[in-house]
Protein backbone atom coordinates (compact mmCIF):
# COMPACT_ATOMS: atom_id res chain seq x y z
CA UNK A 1 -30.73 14.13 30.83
CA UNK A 2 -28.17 11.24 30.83
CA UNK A 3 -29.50 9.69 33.58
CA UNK A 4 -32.58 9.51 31.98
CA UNK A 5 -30.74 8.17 28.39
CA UNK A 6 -29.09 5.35 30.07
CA UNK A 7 -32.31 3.65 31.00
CA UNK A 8 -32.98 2.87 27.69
CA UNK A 9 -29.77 0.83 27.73
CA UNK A 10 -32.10 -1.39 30.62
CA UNK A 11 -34.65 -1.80 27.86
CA UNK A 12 -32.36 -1.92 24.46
CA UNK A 13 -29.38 -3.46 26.25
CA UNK A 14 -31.92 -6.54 27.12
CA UNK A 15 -32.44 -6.60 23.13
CA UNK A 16 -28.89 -6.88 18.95
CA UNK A 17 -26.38 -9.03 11.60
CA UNK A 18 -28.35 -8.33 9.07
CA UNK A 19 -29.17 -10.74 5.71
CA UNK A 20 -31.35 -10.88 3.36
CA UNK A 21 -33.02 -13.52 5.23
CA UNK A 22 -33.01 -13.11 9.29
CA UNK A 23 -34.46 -15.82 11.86
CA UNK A 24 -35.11 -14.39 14.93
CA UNK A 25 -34.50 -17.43 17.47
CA UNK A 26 -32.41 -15.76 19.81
CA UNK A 27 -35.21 -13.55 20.29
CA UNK A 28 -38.12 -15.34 19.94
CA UNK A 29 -36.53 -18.01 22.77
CA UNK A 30 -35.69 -14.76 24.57
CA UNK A 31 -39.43 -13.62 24.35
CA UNK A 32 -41.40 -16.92 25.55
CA UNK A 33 -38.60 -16.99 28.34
CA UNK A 34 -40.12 -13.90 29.61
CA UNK A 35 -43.41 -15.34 29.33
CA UNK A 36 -43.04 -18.55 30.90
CA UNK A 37 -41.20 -16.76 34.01
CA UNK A 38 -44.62 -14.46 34.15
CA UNK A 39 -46.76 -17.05 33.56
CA UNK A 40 -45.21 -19.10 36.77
CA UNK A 41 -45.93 -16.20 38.79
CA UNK A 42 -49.83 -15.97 37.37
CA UNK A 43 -49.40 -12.93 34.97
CA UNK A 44 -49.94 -11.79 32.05
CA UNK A 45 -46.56 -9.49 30.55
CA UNK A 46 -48.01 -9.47 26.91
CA UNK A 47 -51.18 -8.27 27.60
CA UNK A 48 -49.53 -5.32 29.88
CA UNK A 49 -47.46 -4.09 27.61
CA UNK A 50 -50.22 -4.67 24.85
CA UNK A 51 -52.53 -2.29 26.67
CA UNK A 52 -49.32 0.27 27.29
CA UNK A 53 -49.08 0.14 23.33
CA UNK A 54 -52.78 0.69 22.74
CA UNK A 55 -52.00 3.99 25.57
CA UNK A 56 -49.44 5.43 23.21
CA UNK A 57 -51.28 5.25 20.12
CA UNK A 58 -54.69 6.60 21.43
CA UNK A 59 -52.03 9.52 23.07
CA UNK A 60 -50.80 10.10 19.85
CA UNK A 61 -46.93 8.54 20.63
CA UNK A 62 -47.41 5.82 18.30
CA UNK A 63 -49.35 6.50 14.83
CA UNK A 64 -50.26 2.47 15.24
CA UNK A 65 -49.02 -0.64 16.20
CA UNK A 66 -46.97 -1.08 12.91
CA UNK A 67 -42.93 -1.94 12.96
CA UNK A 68 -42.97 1.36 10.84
CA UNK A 69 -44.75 3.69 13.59
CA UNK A 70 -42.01 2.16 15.62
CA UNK A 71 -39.22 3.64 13.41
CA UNK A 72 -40.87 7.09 13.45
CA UNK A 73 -40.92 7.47 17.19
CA UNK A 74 -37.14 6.75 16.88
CA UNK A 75 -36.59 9.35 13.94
CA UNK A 76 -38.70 11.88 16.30
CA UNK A 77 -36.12 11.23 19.00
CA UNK A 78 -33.15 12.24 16.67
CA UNK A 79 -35.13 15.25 15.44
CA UNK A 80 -35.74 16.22 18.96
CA UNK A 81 -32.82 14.63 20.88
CA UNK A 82 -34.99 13.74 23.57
CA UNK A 83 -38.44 11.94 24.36
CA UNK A 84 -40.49 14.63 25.06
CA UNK A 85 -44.35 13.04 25.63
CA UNK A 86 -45.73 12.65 29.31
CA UNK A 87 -46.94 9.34 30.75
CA UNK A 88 -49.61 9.41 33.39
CA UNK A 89 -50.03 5.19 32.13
CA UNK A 90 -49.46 2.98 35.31
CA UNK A 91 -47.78 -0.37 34.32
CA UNK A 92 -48.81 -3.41 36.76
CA UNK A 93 -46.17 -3.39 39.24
CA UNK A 94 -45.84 -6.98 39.28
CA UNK A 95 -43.14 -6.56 36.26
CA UNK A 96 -41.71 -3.90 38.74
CA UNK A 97 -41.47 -6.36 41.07
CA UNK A 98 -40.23 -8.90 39.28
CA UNK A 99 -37.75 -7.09 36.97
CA UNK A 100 -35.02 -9.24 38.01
CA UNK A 101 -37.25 -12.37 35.85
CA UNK A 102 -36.45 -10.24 32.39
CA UNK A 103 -32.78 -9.62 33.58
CA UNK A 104 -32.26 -13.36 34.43
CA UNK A 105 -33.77 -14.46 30.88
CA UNK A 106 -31.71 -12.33 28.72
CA UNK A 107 -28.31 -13.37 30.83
CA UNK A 108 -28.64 -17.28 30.73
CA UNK A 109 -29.99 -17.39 27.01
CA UNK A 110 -26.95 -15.01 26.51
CA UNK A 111 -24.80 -17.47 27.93
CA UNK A 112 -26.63 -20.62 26.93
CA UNK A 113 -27.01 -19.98 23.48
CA UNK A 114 -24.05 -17.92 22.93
CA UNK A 115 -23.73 -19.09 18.80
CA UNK A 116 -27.53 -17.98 18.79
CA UNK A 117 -26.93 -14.38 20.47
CA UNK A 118 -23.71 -13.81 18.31
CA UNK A 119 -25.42 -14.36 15.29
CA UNK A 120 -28.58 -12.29 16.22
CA UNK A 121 -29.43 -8.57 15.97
CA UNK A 122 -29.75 -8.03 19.35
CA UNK A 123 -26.02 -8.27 20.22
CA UNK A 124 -25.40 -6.45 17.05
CA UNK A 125 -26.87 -3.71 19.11
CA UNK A 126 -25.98 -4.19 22.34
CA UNK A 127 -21.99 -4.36 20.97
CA UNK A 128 -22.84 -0.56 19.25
CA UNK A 129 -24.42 0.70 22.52
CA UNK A 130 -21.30 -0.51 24.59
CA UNK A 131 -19.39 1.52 22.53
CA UNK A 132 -20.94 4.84 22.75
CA UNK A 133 -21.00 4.37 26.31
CA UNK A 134 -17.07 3.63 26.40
CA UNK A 135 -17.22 7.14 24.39
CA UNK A 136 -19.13 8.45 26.75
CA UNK A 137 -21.11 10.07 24.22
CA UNK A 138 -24.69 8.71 24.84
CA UNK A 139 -27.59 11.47 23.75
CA UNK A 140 -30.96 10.44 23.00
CA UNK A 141 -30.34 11.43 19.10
CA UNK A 142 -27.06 9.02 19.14
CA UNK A 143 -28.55 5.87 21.07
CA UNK A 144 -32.07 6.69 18.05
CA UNK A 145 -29.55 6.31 15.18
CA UNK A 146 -27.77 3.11 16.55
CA UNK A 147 -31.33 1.67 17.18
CA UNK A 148 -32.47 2.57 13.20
CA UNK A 149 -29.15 1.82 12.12
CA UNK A 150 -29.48 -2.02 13.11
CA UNK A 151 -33.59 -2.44 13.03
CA UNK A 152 -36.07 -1.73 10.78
CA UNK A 153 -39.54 -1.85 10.46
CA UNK A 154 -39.84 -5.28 9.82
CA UNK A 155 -37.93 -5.71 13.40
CA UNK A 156 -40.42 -3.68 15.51
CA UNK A 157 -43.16 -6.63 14.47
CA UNK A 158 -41.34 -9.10 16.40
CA UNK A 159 -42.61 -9.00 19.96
CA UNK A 160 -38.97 -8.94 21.66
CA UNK A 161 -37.97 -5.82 19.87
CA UNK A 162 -41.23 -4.11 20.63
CA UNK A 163 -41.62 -4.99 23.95
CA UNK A 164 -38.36 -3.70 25.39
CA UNK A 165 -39.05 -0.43 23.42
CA UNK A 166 -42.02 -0.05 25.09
CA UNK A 167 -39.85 -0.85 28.17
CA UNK A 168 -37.46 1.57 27.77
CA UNK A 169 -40.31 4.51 27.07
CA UNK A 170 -42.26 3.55 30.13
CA UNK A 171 -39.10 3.67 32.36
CA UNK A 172 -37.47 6.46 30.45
CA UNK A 173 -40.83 8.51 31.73
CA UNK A 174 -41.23 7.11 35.53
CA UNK A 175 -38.52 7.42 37.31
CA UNK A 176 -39.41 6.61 40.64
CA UNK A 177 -40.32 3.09 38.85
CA UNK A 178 -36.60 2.95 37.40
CA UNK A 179 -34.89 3.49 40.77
CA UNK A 180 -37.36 0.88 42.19
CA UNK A 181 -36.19 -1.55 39.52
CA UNK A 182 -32.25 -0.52 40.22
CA UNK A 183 -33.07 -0.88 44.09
CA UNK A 184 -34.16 -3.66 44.08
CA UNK A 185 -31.60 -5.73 42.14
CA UNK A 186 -28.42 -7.34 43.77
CA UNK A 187 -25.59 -4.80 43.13
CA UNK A 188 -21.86 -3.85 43.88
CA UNK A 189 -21.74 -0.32 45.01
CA UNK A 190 -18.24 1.69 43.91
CA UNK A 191 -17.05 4.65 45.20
CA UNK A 192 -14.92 6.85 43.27
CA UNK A 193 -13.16 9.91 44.89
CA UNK A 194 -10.19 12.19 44.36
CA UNK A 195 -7.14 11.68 46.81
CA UNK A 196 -9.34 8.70 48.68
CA UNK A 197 -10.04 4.88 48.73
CA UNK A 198 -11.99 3.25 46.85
CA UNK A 199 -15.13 2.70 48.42
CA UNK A 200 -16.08 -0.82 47.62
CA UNK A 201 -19.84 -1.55 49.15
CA UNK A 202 -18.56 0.95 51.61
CA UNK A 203 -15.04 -0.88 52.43
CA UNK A 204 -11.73 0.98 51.34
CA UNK A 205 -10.24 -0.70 48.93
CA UNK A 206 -6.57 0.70 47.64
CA UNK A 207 -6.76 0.29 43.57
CA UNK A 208 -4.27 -2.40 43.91
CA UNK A 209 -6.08 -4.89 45.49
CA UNK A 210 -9.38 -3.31 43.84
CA UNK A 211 -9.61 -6.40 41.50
CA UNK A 212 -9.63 -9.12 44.32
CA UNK A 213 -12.02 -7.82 46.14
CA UNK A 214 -14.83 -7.03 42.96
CA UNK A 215 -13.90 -10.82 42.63
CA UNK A 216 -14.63 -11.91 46.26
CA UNK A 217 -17.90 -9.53 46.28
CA UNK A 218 -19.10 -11.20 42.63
CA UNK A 219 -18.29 -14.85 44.13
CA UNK A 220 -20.84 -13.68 47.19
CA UNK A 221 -23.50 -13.66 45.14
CA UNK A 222 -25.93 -17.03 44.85
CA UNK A 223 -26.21 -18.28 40.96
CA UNK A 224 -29.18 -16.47 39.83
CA UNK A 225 -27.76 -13.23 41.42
CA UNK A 226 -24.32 -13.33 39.38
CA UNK A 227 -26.59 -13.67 36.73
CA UNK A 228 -28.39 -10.05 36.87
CA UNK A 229 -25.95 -8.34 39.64
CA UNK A 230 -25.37 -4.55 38.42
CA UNK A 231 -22.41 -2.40 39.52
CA UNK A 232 -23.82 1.52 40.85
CA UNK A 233 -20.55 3.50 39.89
CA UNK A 234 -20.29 6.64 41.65
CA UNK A 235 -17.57 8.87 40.39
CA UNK A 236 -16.18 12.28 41.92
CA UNK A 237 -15.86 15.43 39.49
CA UNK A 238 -11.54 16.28 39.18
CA UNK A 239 -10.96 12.35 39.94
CA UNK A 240 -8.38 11.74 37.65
CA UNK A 241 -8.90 9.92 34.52
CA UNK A 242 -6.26 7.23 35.28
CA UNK A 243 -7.90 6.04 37.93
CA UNK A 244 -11.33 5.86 36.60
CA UNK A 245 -9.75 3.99 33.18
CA UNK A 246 -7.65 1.50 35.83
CA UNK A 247 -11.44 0.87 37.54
CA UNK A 248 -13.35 0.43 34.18
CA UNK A 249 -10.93 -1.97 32.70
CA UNK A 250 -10.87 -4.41 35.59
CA UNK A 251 -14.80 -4.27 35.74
CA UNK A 252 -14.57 -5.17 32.21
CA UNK A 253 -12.14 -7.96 32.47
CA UNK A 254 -14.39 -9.28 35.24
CA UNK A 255 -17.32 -8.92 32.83
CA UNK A 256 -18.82 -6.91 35.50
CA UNK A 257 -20.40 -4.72 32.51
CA UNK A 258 -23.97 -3.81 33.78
CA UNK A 259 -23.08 0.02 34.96
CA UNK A 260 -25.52 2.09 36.17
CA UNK A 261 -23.21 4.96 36.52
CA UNK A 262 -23.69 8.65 38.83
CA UNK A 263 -21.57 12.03 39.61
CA UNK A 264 -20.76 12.68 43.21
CA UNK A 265 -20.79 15.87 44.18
CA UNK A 266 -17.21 17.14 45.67
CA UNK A 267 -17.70 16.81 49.47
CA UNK A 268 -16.14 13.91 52.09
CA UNK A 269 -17.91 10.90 52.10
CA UNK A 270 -16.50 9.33 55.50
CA UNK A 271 -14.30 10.38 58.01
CA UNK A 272 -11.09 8.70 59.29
């Protein structure tokens, strides 16, 4: 079931301070990014994920289009610990197609208006997922209660915060559309393996010289790719803890922080 947790961290890791009065312009810029980049391409994203709303209601998912109905399907998830609804809904695959448009929005407004993203919500809750991740404690009841614990009702009417939700539940239940989206963006593949190399986009790599060469495969990127790149960490069962830390600190020092993490099975990946 993790597998299927983590892709809400595509959806609610694109989303994050709470007052008495909040102004949502880190997401609101965020959300007619999104648009504009559709709109070049000739499409329509709000209306898509308008009509995938309108699915889940007349399914019975969503009770209406309110921020509270929102909330509920959240509390349902911590009741349940797990999204348990079938979706035979089709989304367009133009947004399949063009995933990497929402990822390169979210990273250069995150950089670009860094005062605006450190003050807003959504990095509230991206900084709580990141650490339940660290913890390695991610369940569908535990990444619910961060979500409620940071929005409320009142959130789930702004379109940033309901759109990714309705992200995440569309790719939570398709998964051949979530390993299309993962395919198909530029990534650094790691290999790690008990008494072996690192496998570094298949080249050994000795942990020593592990952090030069994540730099020289980031720098091989173009612009736009170092701004969406994601790291596919593969990890053998018994691999000792030490090294897996030493691997996970220098991806972190190297902001290399989009993980899309797996567990190899125990058998020999290459031969000398």
């Amino acid at each position: 079931m993790i597998n299927r947790l983590l892709i809400l961290l595509i959806g609610i890791g694109i989303l994050s301070c709470s007052s008495d009065i909040y102004e949502y312009k880190f997401e609101d810029e965020m959300t007619q990014c999104v648009k504009d980049e559709f709109n070049s391409i000739g499409f329509d994203i709000e209306n898509e994920f308008s009509s995938y709303e309108k699915y889940l209601i007349e399914t019975n998912v969503l009770k209406d289009s309110s921020g509270k109905s929102y909330i509920n399907f959240y509390k349902k998830i911590i009741k349940e610990n797990d999204l348990l609804f079938a979706c035979e809904y089709k989304m367009d695959t133009t947004i399949i197609n063009n995933y990497k448009l929402l990822k390169k929005c979210y990273q250069s407004h995150k950089r670009d208006k860094s005062v605006e993203y450190k003050n807003s919500k959504a990095h509230k809750l991206q900084s709580a997922m990141d650490s339940l991740m660290s913890l390695e404690n991610e369940t569908a009841s535990s990444i619910a209660k961060i979500v409620i614990s940071i929005l409320d009702s009142s959130d789930f009417e702004i379109k940033f915060y309901k759109i990714f939700m309705l992200q995440s539940a569309y790719l939570i239940e398709n998964d051949d559309t979530k390993r299309k989206i993962i395919d198909a963006l530029p990534c650094i593949s790691i290999e790690i393996r008990k008494d072996m190399p690192i496998l570094l986009n298949n080249k050994k790599v000795e942990i020593d010289n592990f952090r030069n060469e994540l730099k020289l495969s980031i720098n091989n990127f173009n612009d736009d790719d170092k701004k969406i790149y994601i790291i596919k960490l593969a990890v053998e069962e018994q691999t000792p803890m030490s090294i897996v830390t030493n691997v996970r600190d220098i991806l972190r020092d190297e902001d290399a922080l989009r993980i899309h993490y797996r567990t190899l099975e125990n058998r020999i990946p290459f031969k000398n």
